[in-house]
Protein backbone atom coordinates (compact mmCIF):
# COMPACT_ATOMS: atom_id res chain seq x y z
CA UNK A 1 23.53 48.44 -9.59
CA UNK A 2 24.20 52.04 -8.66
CA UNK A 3 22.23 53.72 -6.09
CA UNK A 4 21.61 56.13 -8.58
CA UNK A 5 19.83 53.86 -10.63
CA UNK A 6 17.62 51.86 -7.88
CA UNK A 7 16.85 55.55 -7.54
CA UNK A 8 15.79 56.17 -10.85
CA UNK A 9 14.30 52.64 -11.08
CA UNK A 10 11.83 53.17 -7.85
CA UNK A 11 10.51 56.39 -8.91
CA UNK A 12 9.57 54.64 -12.51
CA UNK A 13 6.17 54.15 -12.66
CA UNK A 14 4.45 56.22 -9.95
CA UNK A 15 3.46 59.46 -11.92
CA UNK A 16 2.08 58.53 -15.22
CA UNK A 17 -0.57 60.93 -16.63
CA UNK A 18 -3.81 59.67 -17.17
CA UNK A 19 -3.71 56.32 -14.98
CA UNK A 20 -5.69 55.71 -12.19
CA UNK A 21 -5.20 52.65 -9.87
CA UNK A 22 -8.65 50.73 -9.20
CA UNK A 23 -9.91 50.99 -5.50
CA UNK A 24 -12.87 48.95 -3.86
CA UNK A 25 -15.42 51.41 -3.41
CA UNK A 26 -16.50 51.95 0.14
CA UNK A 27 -19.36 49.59 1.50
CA UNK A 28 -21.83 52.62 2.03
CA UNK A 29 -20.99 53.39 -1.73
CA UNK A 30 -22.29 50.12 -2.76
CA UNK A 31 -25.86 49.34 -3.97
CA UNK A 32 -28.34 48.03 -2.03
CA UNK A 33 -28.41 44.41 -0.98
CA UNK A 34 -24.70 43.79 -1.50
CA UNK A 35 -23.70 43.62 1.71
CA UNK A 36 -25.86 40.42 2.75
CA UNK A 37 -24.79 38.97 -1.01
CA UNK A 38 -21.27 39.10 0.08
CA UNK A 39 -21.70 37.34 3.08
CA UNK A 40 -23.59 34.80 1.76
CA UNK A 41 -21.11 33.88 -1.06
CA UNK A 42 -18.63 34.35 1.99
CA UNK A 43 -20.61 31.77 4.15
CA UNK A 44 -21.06 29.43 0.92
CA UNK A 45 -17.10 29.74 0.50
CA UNK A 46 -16.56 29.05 4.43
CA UNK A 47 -18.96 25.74 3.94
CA UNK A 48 -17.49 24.49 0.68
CA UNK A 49 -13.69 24.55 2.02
CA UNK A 50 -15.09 23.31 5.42
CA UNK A 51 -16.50 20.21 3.19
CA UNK A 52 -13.35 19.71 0.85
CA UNK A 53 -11.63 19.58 4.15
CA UNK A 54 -13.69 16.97 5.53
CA UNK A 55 -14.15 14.90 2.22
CA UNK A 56 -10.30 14.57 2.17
CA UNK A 57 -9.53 13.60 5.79
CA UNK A 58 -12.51 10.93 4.71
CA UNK A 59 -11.07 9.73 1.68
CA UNK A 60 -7.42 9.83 3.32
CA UNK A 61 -8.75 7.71 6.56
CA UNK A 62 -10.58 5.23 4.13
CA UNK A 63 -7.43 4.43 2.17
CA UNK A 64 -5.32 3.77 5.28
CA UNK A 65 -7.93 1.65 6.78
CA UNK A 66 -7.74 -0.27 3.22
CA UNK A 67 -4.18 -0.49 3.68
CA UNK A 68 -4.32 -1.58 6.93
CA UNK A 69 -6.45 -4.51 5.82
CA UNK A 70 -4.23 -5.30 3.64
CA UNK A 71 -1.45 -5.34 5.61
CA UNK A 72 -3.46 -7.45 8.45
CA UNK A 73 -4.51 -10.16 5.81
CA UNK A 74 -1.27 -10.86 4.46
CA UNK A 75 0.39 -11.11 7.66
CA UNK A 76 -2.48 -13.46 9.02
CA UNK A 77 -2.63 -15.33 6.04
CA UNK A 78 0.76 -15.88 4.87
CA UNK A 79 2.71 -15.42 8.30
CA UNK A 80 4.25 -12.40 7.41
CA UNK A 81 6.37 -10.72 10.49
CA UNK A 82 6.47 -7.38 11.87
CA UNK A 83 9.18 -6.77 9.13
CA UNK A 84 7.19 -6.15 6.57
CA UNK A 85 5.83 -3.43 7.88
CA UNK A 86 9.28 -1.86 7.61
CA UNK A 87 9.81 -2.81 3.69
CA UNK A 88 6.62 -1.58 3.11
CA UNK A 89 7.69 1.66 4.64
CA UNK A 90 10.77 2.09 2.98
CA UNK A 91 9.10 0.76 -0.60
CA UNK A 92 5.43 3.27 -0.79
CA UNK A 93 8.03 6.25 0.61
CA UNK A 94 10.15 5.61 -2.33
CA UNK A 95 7.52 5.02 -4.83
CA UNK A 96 5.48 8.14 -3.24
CA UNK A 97 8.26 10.23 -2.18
CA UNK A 98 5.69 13.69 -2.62
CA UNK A 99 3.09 11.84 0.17
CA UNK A 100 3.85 11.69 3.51
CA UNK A 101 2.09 9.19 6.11
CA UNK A 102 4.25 6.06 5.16
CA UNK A 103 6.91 5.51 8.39
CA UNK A 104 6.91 2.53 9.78
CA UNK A 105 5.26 3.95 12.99
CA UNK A 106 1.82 5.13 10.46
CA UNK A 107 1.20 1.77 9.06
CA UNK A 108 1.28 -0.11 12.58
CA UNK A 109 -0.75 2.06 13.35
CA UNK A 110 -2.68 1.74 10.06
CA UNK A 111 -3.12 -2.14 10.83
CA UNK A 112 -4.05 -1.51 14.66
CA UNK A 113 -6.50 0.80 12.98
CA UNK A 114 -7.83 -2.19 11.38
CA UNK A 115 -7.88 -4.24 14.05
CA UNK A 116 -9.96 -2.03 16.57
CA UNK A 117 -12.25 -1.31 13.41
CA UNK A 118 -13.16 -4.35 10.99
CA UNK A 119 -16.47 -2.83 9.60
CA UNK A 120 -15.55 -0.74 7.16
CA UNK A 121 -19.04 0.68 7.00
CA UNK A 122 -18.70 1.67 10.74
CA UNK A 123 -15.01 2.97 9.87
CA UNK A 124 -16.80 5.27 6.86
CA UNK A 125 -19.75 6.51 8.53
CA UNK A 126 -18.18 6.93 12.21
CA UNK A 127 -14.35 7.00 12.85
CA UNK A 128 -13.63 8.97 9.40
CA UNK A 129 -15.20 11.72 10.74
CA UNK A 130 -12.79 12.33 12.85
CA UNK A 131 -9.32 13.58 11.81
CA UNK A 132 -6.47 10.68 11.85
CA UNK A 133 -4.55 12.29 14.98
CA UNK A 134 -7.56 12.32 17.04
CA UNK A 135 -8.30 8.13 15.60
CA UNK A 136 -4.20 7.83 16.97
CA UNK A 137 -5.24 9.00 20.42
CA UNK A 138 -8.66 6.60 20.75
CA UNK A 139 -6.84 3.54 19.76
CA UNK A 140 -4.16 4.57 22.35
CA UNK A 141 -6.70 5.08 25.08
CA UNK A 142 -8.04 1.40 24.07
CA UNK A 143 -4.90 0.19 24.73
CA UNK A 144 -4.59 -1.51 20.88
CA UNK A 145 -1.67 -3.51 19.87
């Protein structure tokens, strides 16, 4: 392209006759009451994301303690080795490859999750609440293995 043209090209557009680019009017322009209606859909917003936050990290922690069940019953039932844990891996990345949180490393600790926490009711009520990095560092701290 010639500089003449990007020229030509940038100017396109800015001087047109009879159109007017919409502006926000100013917040003393506004009628009365608006102000405290924006910030309470603003607050609502703030609350809602704040729950769809904490409804995921819920649903998320509930499904690795599931598969850390799982995981723990088959290898206490049917004598499975440490090994599995790494075909596992390798398998749900491959069949997932768009989800992260299947290394090896996440479902030991997935398992160890498990076995700090049997009650699930205690895992959904208590230890969901709090995001998965922080659940890393208390089983750490409690020296799980």
């Amino acid at each position: 392209m010639k500089k003449s043209d990007f020229n030509n090209r940038k100017s396109m557009g800015q001087q047109k006759p009879g159109f007017i680019i919409p502006a926000a009017a100013a917040l003393i322009d506004m009628p009365k009451g608006y102000e405290s209606f924006f910030k309470n859909l603003k607050e609502r917003i703030i609350i809602e994301r704040l729950k769809t936050v904490l409804s995921a990290n819920i649903t998320m922690i509930m499904l690795y303690w599931k598969i850390g069940q799982s995981i723990l019953l088959r290898q206490q039932s049917e004598g499975w080795g440490a090994k599995i844990i790494d075909c596992l891996s390798h398998d749900l990345k491959a069949a997932f490859p768009d989800i992260g949180g299947f290394p090896s490393r996440n479902l030991n600790y997935v398992r160890k999750n498990v076995q700090a926490w049997s009650d699930r009711e205690i895992v959904q009520r208590t230890i969901a609440q709090f995001p998965w990095h922080s659940n890393l560092t208390l089983l750490e701290k409690m020296g799980v293995h």
